[in-house]
C-alpha atoms as a PDB file:
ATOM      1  CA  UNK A   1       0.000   0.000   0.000  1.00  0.00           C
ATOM      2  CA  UNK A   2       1.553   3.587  -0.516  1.00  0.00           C
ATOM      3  CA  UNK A   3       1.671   6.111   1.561  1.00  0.00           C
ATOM      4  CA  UNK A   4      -0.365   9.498   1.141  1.00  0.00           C
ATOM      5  CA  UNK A   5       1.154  12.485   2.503  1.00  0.00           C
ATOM      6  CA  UNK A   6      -1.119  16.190   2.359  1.00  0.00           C
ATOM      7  CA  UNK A   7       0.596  18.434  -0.605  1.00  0.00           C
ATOM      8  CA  UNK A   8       0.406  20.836   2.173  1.00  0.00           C
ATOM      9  CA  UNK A   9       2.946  19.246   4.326  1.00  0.00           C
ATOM     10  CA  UNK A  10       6.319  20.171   3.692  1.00  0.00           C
ATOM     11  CA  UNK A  11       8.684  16.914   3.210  1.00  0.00           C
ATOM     12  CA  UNK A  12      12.027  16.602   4.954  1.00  0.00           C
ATOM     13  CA  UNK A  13      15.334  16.696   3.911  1.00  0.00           C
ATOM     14  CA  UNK A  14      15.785  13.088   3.980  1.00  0.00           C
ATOM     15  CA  UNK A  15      12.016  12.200   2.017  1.00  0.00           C
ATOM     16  CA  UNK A  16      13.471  14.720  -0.238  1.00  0.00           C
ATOM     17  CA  UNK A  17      16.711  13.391  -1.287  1.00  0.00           C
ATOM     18  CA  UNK A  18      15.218   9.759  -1.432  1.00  0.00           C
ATOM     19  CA  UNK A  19      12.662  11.150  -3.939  1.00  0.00           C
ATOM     20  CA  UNK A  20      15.335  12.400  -5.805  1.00  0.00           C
ATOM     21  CA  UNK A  21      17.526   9.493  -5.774  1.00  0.00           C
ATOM     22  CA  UNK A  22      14.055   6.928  -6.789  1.00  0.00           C
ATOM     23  CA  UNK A  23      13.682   9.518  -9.982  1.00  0.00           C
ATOM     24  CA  UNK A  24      16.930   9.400 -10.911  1.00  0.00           C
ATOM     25  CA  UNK A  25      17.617   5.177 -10.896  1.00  0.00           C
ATOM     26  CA  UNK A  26      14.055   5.272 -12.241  1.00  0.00           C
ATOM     27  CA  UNK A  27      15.451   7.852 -15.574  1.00  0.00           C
ATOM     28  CA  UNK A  28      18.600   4.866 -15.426  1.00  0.00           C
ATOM     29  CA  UNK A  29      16.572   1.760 -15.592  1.00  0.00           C
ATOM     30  CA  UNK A  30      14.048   3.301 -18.592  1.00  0.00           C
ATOM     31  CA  UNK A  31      16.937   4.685 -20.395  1.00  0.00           C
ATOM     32  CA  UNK A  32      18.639   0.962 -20.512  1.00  0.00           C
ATOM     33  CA  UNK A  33      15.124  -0.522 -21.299  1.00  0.00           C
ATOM     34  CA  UNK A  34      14.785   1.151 -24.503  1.00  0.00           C
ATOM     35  CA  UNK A  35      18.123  -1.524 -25.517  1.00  0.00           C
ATOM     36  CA  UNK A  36      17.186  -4.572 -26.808  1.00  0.00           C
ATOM     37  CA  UNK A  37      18.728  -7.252 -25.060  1.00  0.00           C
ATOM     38  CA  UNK A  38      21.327  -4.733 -23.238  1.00  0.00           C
ATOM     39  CA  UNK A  39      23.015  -3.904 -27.041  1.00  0.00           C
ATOM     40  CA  UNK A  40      24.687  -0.959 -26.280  1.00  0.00           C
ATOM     41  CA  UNK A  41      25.407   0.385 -29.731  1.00  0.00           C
ATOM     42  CA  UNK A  42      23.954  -0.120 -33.482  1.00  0.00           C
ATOM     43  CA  UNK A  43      26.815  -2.333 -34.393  1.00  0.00           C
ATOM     44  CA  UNK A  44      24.900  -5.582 -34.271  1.00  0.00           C
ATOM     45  CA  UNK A  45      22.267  -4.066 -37.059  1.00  0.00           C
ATOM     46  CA  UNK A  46      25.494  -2.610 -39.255  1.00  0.00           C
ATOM     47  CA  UNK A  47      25.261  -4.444 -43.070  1.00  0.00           C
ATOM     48  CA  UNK A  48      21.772  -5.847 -42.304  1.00  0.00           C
ATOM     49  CA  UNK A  49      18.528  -5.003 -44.771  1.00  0.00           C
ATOM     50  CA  UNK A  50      15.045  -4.345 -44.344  1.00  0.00           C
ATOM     51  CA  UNK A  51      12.465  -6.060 -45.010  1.00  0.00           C
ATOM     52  CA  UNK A  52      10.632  -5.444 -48.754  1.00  0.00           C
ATOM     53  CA  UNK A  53       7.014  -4.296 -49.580  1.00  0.00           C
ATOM     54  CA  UNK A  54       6.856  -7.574 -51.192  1.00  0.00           C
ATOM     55  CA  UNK A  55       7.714 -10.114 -47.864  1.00  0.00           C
ATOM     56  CA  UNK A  56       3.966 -10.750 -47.836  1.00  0.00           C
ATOM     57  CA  UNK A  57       3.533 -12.617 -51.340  1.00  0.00           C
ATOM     58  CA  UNK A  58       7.080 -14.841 -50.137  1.00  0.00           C
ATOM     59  CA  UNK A  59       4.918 -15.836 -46.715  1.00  0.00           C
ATOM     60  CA  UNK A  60       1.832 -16.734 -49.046  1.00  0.00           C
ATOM     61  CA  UNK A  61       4.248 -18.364 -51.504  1.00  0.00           C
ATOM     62  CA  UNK A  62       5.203 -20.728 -48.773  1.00  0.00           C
ATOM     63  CA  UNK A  63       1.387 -21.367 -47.243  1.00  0.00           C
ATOM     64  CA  UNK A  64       0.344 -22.334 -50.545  1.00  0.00           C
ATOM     65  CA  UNK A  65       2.837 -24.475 -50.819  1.00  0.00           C
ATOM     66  CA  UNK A  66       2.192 -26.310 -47.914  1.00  0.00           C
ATOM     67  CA  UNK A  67      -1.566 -26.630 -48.859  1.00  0.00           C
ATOM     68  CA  UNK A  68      -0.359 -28.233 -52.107  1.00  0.00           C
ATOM     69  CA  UNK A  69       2.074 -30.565 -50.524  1.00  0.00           C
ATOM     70  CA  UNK A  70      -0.943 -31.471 -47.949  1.00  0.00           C
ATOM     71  CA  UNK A  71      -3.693 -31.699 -50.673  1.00  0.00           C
ATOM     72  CA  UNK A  72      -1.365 -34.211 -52.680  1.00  0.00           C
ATOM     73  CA  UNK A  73      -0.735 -36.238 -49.193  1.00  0.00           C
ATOM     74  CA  UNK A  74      -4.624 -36.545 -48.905  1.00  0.00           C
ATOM     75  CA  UNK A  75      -5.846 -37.793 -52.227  1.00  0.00           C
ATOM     76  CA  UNK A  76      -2.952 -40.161 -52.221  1.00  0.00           C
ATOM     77  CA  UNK A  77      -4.393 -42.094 -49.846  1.00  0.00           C
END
């Protein structure tokens, strides 16, 4: 459960400098989330390509394919 404190109440020093030191490991943490898998540069996507407009008729390529393959299976039985 968390603990409400009045906005009117002033916080001490210490409640102050824990705040502080929460936002700041907090700013840390999300700024090494945004790295996938802890990569720390772009190295590992240097030489690499990106994917074409056309990666969708490859995918059905292969689905048909497997129909056909499974539709010869079944009527050779």
């Amino acid at each position: 459960m968390a603990l409400f404190i009045r906005q009117d109440e002033e916080k001490s020093e210490l409640q102050t400098r824990l705040a502080t030191e929460l936002q700041e490991r907090a700013k840390d943490r999300a700024k090494l989330a945004d790295r996938p898998d802890g990569v720390e540069d772009s190295e590992y996507i240097k030489n690499t390509k990106t994917t074409t407009s056309l990666a969708w008729i490859w995918i059905l390529i292969v689905f048909v394919t497997i129909g056909i393959i499974i539709w010869l299976m079944a009527i050779s039985f």
